[in-house]
Protein backbone atom coordinates (compact mmCIF):
# COMPACT_ATOMS: atom_id res chain seq x y z
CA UNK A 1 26.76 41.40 -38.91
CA UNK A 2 22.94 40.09 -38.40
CA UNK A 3 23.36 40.04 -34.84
CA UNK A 4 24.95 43.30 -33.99
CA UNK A 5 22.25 45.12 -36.33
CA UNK A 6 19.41 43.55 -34.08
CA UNK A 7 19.91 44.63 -31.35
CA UNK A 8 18.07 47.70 -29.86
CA UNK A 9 14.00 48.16 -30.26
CA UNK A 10 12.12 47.80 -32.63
CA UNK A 11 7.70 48.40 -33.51
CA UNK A 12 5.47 46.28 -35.67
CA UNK A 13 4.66 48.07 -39.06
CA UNK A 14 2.97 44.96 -40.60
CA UNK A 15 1.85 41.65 -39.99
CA UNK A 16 0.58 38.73 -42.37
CA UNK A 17 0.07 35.57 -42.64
CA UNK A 18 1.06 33.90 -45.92
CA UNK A 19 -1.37 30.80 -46.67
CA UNK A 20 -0.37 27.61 -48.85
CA UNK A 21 -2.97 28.55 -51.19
CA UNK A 22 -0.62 31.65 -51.44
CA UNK A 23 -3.39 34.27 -50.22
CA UNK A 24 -2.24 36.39 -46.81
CA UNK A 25 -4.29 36.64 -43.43
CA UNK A 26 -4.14 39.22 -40.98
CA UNK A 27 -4.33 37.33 -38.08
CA UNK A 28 -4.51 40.44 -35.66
CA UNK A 29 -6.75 42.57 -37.67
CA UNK A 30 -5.59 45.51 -39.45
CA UNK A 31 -5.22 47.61 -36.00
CA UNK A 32 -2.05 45.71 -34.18
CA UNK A 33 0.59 46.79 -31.78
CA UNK A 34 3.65 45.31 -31.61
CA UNK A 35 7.43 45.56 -30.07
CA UNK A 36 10.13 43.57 -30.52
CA UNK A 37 13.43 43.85 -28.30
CA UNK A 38 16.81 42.24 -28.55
CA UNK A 39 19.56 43.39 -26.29
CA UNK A 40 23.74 42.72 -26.52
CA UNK A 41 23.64 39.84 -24.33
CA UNK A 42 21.07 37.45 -26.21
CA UNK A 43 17.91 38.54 -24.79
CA UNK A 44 15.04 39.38 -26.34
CA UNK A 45 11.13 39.90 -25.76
CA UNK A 46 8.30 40.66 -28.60
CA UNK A 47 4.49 41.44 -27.85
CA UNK A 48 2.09 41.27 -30.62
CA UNK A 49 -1.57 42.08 -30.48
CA UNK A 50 -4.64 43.61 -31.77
CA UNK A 51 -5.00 47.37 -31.35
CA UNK A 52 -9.14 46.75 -31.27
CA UNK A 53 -9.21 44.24 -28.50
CA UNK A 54 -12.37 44.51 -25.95
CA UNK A 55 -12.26 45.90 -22.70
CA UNK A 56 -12.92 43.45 -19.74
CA UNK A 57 -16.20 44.21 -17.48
CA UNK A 58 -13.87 44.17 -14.75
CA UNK A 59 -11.23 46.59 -13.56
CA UNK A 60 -9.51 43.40 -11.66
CA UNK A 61 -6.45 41.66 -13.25
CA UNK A 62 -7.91 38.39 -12.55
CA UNK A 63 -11.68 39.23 -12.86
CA UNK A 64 -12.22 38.40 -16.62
CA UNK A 65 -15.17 36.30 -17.78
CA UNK A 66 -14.14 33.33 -19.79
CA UNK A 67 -14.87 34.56 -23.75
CA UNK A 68 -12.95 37.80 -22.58
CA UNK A 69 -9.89 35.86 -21.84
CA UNK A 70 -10.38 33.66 -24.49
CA UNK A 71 -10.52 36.73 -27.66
CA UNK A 72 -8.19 38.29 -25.28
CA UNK A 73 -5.76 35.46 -25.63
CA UNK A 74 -6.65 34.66 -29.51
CA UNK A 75 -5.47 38.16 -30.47
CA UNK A 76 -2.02 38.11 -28.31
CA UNK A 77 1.41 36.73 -28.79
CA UNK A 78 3.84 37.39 -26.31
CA UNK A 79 7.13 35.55 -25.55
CA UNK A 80 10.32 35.83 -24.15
CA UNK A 81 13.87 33.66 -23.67
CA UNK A 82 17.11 34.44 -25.35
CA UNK A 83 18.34 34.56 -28.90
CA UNK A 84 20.97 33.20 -31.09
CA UNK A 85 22.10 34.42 -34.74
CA UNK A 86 23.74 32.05 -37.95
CA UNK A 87 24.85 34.34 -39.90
CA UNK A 88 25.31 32.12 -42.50
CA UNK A 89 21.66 31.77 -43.27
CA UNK A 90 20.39 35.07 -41.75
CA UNK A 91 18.38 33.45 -39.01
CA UNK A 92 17.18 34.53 -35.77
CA UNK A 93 16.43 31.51 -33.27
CA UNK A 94 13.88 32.43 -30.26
CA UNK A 95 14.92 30.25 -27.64
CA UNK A 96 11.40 30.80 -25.83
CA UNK A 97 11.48 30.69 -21.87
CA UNK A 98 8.21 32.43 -21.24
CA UNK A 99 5.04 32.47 -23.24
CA UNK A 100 1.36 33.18 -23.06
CA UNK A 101 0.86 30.72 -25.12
CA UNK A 102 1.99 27.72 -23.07
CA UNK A 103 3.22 25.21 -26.07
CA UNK A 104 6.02 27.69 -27.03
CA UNK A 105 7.64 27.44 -23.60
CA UNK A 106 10.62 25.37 -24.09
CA UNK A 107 10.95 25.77 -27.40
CA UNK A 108 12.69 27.38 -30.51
CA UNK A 109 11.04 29.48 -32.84
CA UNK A 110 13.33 30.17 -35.80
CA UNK A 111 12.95 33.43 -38.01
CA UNK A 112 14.72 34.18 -41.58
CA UNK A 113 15.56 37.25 -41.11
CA UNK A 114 16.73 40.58 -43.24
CA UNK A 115 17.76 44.12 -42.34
CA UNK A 116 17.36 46.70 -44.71
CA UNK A 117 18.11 50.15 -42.95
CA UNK A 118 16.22 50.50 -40.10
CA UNK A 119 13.49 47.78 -41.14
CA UNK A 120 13.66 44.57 -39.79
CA UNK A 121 11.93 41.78 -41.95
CA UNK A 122 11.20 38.27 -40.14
CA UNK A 123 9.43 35.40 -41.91
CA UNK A 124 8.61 32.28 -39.62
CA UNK A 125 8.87 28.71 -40.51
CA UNK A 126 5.44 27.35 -41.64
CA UNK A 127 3.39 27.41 -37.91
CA UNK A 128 -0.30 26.53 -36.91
CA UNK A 129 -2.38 29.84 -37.04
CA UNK A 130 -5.97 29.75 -36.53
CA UNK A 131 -6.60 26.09 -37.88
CA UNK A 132 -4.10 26.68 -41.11
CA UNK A 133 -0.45 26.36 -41.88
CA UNK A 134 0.99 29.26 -42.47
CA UNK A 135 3.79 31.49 -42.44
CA UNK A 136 4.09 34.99 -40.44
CA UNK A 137 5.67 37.69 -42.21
CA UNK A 138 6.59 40.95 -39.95
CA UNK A 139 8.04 44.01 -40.46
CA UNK A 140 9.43 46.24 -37.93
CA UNK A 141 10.68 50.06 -37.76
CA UNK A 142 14.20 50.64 -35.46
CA UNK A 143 13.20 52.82 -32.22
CA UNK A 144 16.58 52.59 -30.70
CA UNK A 145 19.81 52.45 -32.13
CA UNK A 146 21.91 49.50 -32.29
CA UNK A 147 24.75 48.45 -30.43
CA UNK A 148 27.32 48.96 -33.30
């Protein structure tokens, strides 16, 4: 089952963005970082971002200057809410709770979804990435077993 096999944790091993005109993006650069965690009881969190992303000036938490927040923002994605699985049509729903980017909050992010070992493939629904449609195609590695 689709939902027994994700659970456990799991780190980004590629990331593209898949255009209409049918050439990919890289949206976070080449250099990313990413973890994706589902747990037994329908929870899950996933962090995506550039590996190359500039230090702030300041050593404060709130002390950034405004383009630092800004390419600090543009090169994150970080969410997290609960899940649900239909394993008729291998698909992961995101119900998000918490987001840093604030549209997501309240919503449901739907991902096809396919395990193969311990890879994880999820392919979004056509979404609004830097001024394009496109679809997000990640692939993660298992850190943790599963639950089964």
């Amino acid at each position: 089952m689709l939902k027994d096999g994700l659970v456990g944790t799991w780190q980004l091993v590629s990331l593209a963005s898949l255009l209409p005109d049918g050439s990919r993006a890289h949206p976070f650069g080449h250099q990313f970082l990413g973890m994706l965690m589902y747990d037994k009881h329908g929870n899950m969190s996933v962090q995506l971002m550039r590996g190359d992303r500039a230090r702030f000036q300041s050593a404060d938490l709130l002390g950034s200057q405004e383009k630092e927040a800004k390419a600090a923002l543009d090169g994150a994605a970080v969410y997290f809410g609960t899940y649900e699985v239909d394993e008729e049509t291998d698909t992961v729903s995101h119900h998000i709770q918490g987001s840093l980017f604030p549209n997501w909050m309240g919503t449901v992010q739907r991902r096809k979804a396919v395990l193969d070992g311990h890879r994880l493939f999820l392919r979004t629904e056509p979404l609004a990435f830097g001024g394009r449609q496109a679809v997000v195609v990640l692939e993660w590695r298992r850190l943790t077993p599963s639950s089964t």
